[in-house]
PDB file of N, CA and C in Angstrom:
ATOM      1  N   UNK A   1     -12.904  20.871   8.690  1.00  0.00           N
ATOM      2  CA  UNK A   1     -13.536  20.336   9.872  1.00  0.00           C
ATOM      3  C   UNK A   1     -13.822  21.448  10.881  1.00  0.00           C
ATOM      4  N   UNK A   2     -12.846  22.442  10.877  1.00  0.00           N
ATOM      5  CA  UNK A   2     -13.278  23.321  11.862  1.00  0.00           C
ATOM      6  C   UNK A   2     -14.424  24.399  11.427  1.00  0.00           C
ATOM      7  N   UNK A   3     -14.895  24.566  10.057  1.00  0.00           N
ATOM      8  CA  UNK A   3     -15.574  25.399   9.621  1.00  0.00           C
ATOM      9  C   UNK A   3     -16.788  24.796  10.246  1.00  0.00           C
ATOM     10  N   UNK A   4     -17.219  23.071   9.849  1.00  0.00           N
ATOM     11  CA  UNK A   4     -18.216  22.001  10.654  1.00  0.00           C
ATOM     12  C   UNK A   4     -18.472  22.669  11.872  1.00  0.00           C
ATOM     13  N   UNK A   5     -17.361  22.423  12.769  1.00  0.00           N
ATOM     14  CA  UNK A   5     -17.658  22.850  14.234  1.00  0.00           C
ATOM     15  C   UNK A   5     -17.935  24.169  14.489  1.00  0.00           C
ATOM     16  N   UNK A   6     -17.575  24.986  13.786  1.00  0.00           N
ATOM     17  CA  UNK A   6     -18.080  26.707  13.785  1.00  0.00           C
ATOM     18  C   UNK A   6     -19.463  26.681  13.108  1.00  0.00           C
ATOM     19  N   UNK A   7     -20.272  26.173  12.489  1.00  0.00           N
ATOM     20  CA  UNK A   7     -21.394  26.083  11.827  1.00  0.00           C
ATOM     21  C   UNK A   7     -22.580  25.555  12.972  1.00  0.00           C
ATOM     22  N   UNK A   8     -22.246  24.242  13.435  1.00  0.00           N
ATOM     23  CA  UNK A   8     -22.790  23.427  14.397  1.00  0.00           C
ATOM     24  C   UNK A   8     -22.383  24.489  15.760  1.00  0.00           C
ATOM     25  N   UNK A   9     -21.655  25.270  16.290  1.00  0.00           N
ATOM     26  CA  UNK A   9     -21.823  26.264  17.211  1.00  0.00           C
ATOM     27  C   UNK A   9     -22.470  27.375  17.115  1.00  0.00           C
ATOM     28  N   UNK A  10     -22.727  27.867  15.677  1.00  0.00           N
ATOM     29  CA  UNK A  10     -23.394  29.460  15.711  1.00  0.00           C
ATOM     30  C   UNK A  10     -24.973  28.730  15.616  1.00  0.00           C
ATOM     31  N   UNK A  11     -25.302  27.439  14.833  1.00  0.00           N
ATOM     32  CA  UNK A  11     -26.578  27.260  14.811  1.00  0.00           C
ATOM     33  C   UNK A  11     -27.028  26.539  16.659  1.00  0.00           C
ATOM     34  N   UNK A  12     -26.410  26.069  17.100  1.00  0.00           N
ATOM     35  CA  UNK A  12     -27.085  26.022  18.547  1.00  0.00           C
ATOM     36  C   UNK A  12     -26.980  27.414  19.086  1.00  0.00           C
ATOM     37  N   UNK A  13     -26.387  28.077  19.386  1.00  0.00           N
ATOM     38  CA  UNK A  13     -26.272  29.270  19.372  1.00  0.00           C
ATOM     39  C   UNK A  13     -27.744  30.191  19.437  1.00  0.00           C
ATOM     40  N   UNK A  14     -27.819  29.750  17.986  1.00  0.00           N
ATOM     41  CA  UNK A  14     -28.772  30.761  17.472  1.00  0.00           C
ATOM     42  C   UNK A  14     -30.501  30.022  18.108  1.00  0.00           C
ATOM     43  N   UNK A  15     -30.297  28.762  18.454  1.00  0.00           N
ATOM     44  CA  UNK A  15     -31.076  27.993  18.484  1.00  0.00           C
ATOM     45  C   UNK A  15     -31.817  28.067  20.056  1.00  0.00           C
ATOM     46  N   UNK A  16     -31.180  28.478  20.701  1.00  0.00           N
ATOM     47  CA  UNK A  16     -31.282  28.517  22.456  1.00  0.00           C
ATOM     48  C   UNK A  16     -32.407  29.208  22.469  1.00  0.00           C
ATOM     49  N   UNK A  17     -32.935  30.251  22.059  1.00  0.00           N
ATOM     50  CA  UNK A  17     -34.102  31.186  22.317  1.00  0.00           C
ATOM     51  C   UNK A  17     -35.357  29.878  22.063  1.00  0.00           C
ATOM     52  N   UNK A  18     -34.933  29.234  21.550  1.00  0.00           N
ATOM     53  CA  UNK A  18     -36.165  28.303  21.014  1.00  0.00           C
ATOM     54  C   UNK A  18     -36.838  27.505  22.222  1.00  0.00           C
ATOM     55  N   UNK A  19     -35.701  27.312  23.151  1.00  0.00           N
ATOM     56  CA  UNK A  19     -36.005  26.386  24.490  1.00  0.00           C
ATOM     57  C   UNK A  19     -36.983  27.138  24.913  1.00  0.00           C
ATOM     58  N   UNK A  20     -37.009  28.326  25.293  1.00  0.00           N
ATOM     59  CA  UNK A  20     -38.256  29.583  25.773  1.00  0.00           C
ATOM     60  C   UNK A  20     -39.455  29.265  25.692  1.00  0.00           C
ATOM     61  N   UNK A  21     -39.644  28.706  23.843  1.00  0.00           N
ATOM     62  CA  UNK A  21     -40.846  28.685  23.604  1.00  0.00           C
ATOM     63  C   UNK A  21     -41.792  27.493  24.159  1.00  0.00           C
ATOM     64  N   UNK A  22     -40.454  26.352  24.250  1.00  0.00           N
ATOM     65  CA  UNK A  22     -40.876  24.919  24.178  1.00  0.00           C
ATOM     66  C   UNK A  22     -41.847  25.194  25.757  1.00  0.00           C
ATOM     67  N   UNK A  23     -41.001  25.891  26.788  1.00  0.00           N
ATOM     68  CA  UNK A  23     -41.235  25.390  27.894  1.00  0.00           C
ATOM     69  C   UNK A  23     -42.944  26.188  28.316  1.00  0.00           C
ATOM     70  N   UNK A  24     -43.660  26.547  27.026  1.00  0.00           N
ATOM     71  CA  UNK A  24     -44.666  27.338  27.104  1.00  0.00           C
ATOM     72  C   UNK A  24     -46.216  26.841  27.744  1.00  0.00           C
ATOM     73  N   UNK A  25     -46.578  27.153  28.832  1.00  0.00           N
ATOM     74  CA  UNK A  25     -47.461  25.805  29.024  1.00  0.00           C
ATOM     75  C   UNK A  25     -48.812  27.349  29.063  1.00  0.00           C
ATOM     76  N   UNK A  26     -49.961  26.429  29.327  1.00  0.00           N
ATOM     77  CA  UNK A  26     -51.107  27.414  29.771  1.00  0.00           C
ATOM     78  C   UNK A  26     -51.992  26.921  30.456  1.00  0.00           C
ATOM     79  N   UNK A  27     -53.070  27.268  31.065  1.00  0.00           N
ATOM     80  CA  UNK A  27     -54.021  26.363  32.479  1.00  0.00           C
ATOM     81  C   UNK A  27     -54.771  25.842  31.122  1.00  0.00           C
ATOM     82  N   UNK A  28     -55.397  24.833  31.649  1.00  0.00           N
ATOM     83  CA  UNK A  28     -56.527  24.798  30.939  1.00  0.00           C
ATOM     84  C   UNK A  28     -57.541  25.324  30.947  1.00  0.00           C
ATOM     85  N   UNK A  29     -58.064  26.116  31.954  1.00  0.00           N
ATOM     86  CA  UNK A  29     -59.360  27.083  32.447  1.00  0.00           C
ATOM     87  C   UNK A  29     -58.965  27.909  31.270  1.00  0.00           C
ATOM     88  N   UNK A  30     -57.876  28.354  30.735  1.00  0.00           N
ATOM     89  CA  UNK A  30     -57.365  29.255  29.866  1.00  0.00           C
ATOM     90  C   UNK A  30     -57.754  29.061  28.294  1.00  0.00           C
ATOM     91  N   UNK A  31     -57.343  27.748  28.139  1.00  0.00           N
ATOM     92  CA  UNK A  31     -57.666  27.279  26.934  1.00  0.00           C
ATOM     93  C   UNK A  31     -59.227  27.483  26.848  1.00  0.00           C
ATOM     94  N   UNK A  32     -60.143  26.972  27.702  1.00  0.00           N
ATOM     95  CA  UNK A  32     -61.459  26.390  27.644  1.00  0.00           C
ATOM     96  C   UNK A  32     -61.839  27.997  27.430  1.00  0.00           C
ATOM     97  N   UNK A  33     -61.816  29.018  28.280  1.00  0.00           N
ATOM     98  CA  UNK A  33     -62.054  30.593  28.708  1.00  0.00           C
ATOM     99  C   UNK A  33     -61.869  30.820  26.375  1.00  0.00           C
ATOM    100  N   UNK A  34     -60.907  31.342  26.255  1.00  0.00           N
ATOM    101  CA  UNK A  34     -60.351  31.490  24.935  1.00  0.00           C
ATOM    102  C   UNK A  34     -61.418  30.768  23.942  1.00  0.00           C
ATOM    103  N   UNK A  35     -61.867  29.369  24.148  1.00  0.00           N
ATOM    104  CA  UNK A  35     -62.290  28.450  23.335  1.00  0.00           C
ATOM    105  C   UNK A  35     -63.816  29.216  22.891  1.00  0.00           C
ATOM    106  N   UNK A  36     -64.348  29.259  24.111  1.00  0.00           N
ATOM    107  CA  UNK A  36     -66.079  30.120  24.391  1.00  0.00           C
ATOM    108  C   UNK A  36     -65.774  31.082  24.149  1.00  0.00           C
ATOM    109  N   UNK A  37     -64.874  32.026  24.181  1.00  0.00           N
ATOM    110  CA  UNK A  37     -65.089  33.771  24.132  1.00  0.00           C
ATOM    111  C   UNK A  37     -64.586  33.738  21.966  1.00  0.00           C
ATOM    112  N   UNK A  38     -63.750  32.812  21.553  1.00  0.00           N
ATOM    113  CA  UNK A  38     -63.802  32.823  20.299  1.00  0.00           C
ATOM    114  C   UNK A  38     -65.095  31.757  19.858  1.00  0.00           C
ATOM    115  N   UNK A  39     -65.438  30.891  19.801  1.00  0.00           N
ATOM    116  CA  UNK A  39     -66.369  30.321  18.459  1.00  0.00           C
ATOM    117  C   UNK A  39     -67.750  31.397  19.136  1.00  0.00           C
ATOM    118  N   UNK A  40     -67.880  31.663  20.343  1.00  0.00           N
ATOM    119  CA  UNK A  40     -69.074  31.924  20.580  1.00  0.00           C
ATOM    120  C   UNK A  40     -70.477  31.498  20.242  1.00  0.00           C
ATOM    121  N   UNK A  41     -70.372  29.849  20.907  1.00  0.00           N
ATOM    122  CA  UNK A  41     -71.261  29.207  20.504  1.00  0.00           C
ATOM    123  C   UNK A  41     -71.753  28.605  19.408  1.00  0.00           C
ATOM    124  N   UNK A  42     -71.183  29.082  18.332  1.00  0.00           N
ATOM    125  CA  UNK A  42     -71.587  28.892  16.916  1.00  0.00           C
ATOM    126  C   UNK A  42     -70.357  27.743  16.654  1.00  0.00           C
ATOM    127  N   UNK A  43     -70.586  26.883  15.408  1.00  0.00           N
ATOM    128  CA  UNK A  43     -69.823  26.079  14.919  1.00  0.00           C
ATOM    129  C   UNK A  43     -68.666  26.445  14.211  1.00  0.00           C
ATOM    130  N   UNK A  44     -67.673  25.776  14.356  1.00  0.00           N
ATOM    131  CA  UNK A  44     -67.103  26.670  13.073  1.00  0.00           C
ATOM    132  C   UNK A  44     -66.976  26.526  11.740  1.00  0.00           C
ATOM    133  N   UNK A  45     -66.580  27.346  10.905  1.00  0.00           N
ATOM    134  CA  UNK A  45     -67.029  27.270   9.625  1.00  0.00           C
ATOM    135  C   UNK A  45     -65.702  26.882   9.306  1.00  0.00           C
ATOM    136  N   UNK A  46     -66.595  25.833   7.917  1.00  0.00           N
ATOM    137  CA  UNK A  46     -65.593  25.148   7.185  1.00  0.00           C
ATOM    138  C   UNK A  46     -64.885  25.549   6.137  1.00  0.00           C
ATOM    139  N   UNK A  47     -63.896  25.835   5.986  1.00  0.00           N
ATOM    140  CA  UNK A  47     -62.843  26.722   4.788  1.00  0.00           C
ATOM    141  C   UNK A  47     -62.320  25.757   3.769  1.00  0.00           C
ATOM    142  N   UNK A  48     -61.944  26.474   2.782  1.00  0.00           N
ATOM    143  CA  UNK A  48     -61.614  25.217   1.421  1.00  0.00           C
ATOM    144  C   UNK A  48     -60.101  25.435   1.551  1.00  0.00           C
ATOM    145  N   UNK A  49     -59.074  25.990   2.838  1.00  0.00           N
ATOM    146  CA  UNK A  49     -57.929  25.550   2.862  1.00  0.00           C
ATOM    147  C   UNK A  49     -57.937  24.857   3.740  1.00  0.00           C
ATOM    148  N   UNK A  50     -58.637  24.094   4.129  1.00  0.00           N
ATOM    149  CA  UNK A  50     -58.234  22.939   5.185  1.00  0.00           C
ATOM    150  C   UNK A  50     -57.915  21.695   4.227  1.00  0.00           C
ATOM    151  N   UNK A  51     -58.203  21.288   3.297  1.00  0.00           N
ATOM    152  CA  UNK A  51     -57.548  20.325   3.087  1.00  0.00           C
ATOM    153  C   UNK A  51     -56.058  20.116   2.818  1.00  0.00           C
ATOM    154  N   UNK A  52     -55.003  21.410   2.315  1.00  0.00           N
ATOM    155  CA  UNK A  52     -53.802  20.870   2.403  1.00  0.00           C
ATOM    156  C   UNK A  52     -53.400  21.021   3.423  1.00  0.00           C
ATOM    157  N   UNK A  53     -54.216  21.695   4.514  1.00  0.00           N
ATOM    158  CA  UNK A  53     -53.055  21.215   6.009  1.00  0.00           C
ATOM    159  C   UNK A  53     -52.842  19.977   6.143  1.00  0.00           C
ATOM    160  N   UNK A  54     -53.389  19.417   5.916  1.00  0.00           N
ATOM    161  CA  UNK A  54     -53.537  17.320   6.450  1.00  0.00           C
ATOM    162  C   UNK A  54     -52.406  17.521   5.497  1.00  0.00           C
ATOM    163  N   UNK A  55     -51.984  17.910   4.707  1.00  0.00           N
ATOM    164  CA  UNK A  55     -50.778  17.321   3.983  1.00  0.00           C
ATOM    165  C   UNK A  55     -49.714  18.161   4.048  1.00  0.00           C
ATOM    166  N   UNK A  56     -49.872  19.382   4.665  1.00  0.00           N
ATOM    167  CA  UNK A  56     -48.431  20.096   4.884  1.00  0.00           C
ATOM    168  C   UNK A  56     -47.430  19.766   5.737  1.00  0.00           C
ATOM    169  N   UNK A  57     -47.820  19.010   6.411  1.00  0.00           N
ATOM    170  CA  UNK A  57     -46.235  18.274   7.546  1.00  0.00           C
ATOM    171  C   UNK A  57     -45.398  17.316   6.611  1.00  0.00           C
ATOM    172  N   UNK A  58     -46.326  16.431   6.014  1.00  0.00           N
ATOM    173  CA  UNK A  58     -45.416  15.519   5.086  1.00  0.00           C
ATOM    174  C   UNK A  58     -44.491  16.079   4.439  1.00  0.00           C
ATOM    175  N   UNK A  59     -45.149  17.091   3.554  1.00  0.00           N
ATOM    176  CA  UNK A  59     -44.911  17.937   2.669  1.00  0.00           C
ATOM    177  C   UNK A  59     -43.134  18.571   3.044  1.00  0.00           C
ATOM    178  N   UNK A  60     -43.480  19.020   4.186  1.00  0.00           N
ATOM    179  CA  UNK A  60     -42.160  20.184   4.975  1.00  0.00           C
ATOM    180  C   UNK A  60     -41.520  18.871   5.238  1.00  0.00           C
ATOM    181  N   UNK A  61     -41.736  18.077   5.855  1.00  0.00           N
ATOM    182  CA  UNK A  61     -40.655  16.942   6.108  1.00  0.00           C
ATOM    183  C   UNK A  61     -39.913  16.734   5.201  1.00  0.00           C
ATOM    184  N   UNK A  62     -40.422  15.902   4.193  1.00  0.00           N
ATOM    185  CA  UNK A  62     -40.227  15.539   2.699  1.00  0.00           C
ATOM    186  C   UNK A  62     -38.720  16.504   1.960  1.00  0.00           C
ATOM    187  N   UNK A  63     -38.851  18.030   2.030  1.00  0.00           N
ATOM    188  CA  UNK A  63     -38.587  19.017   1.538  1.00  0.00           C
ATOM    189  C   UNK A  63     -37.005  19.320   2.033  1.00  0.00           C
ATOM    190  N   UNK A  64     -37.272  19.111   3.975  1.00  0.00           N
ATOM    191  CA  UNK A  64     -36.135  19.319   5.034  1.00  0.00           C
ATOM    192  C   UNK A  64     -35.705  17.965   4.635  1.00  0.00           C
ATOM    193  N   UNK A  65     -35.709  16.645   4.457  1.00  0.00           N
ATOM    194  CA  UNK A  65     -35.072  15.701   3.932  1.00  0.00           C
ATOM    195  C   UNK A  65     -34.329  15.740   2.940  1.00  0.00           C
ATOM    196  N   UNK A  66     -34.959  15.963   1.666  1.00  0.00           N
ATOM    197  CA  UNK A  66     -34.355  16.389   0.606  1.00  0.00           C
ATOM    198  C   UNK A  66     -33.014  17.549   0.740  1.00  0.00           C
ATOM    199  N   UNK A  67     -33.295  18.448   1.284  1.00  0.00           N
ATOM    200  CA  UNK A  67     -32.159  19.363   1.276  1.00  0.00           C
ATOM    201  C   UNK A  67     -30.944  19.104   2.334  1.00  0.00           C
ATOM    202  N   UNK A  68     -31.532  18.168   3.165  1.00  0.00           N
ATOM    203  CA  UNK A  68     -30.413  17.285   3.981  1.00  0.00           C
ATOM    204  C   UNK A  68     -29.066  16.407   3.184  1.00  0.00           C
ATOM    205  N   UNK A  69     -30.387  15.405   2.392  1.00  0.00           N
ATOM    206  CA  UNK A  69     -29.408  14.816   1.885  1.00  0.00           C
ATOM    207  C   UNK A  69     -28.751  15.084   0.757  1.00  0.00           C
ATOM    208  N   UNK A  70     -29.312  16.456  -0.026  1.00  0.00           N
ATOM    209  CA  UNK A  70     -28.548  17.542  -0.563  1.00  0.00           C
ATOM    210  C   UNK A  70     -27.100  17.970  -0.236  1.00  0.00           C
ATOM    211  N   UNK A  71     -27.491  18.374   0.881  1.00  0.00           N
ATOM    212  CA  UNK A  71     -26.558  19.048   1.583  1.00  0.00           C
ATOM    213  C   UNK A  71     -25.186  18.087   2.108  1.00  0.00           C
ATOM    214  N   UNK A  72     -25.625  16.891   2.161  1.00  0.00           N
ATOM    215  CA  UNK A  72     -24.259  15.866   2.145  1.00  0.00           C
ATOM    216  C   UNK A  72     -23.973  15.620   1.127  1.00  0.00           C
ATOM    217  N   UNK A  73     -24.403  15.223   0.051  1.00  0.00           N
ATOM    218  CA  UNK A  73     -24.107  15.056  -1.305  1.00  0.00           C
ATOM    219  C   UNK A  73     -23.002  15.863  -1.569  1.00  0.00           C
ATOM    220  N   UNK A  74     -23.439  17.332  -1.415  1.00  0.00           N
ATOM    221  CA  UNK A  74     -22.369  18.304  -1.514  1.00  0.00           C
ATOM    222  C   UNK A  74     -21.057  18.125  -0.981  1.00  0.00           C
ATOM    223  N   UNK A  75     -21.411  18.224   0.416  1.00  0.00           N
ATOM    224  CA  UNK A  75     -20.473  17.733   1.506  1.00  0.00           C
ATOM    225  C   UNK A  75     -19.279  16.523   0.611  1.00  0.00           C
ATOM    226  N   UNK A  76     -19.770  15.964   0.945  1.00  0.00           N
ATOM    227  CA  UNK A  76     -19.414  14.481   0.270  1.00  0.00           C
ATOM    228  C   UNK A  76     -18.791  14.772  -0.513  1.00  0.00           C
ATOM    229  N   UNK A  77     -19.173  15.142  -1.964  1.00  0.00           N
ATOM    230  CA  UNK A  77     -18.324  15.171  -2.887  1.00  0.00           C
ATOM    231  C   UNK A  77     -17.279  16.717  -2.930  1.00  0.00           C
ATOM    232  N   UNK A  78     -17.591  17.822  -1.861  1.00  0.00           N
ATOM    233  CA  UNK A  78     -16.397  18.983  -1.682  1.00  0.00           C
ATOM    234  C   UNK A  78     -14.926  18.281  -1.156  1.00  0.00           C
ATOM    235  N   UNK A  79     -15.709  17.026  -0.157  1.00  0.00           N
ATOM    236  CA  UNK A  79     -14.318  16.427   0.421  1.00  0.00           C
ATOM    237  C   UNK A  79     -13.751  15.755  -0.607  1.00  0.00           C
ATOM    238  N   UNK A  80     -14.071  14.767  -1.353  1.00  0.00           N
ATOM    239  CA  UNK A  80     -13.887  13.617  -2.344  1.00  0.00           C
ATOM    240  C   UNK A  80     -12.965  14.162  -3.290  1.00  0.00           C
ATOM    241  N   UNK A  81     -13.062  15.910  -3.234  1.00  0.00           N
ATOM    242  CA  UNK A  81     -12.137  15.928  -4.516  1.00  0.00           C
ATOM    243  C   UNK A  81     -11.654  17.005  -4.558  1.00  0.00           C
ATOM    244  N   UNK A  82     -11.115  16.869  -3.278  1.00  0.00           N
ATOM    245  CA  UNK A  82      -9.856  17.653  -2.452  1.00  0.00           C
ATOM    246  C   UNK A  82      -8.769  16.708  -2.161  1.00  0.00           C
ATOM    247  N   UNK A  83      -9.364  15.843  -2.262  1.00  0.00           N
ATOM    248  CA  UNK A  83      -8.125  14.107  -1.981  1.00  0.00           C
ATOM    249  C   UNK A  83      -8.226  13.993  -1.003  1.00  0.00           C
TER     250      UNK A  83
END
């Protein structure tokens, strides 16, 4: 149990720099400025990897699930048969 609580402390831990990013905002004059100075008027062109983005979130979800409930499975049965 205490290894749990040392695991769950080094990963928040490690995790804090992340708040930084969240709190990242930008004007919108900024966005719009960026938007015109990249397509430069022109449309943009259509690429033949756009179609698995529409499916890469599922995908990573799906994956981080799986190794979740992996990862208790394990759990689970390291305790189970230790008595």
């Amino acid at each position: 149990m205490r290894r749990l609580f040392a695991a769950i402390a080094v990963l928040a831990t490690a995790s804090a720099p992340a708040v930084a990013c969240i709190n990242d905002s930008e004007l919108p004059g900024h966005e719009r400025e960026f938007r015109s100075s990249y397509q430069n008027g022109r449309p943009p062109a259509s690429t033949s990897s756009a179609g698995w983005q529409a499916h890469a979130p599922t995908v990573l979800y799906a994956a981080g699930a799986a190794l979740a409930v992996s990862a208790g499975f394990v759990t689970f049965r390291r305790f189970s048969a230790k008595g």
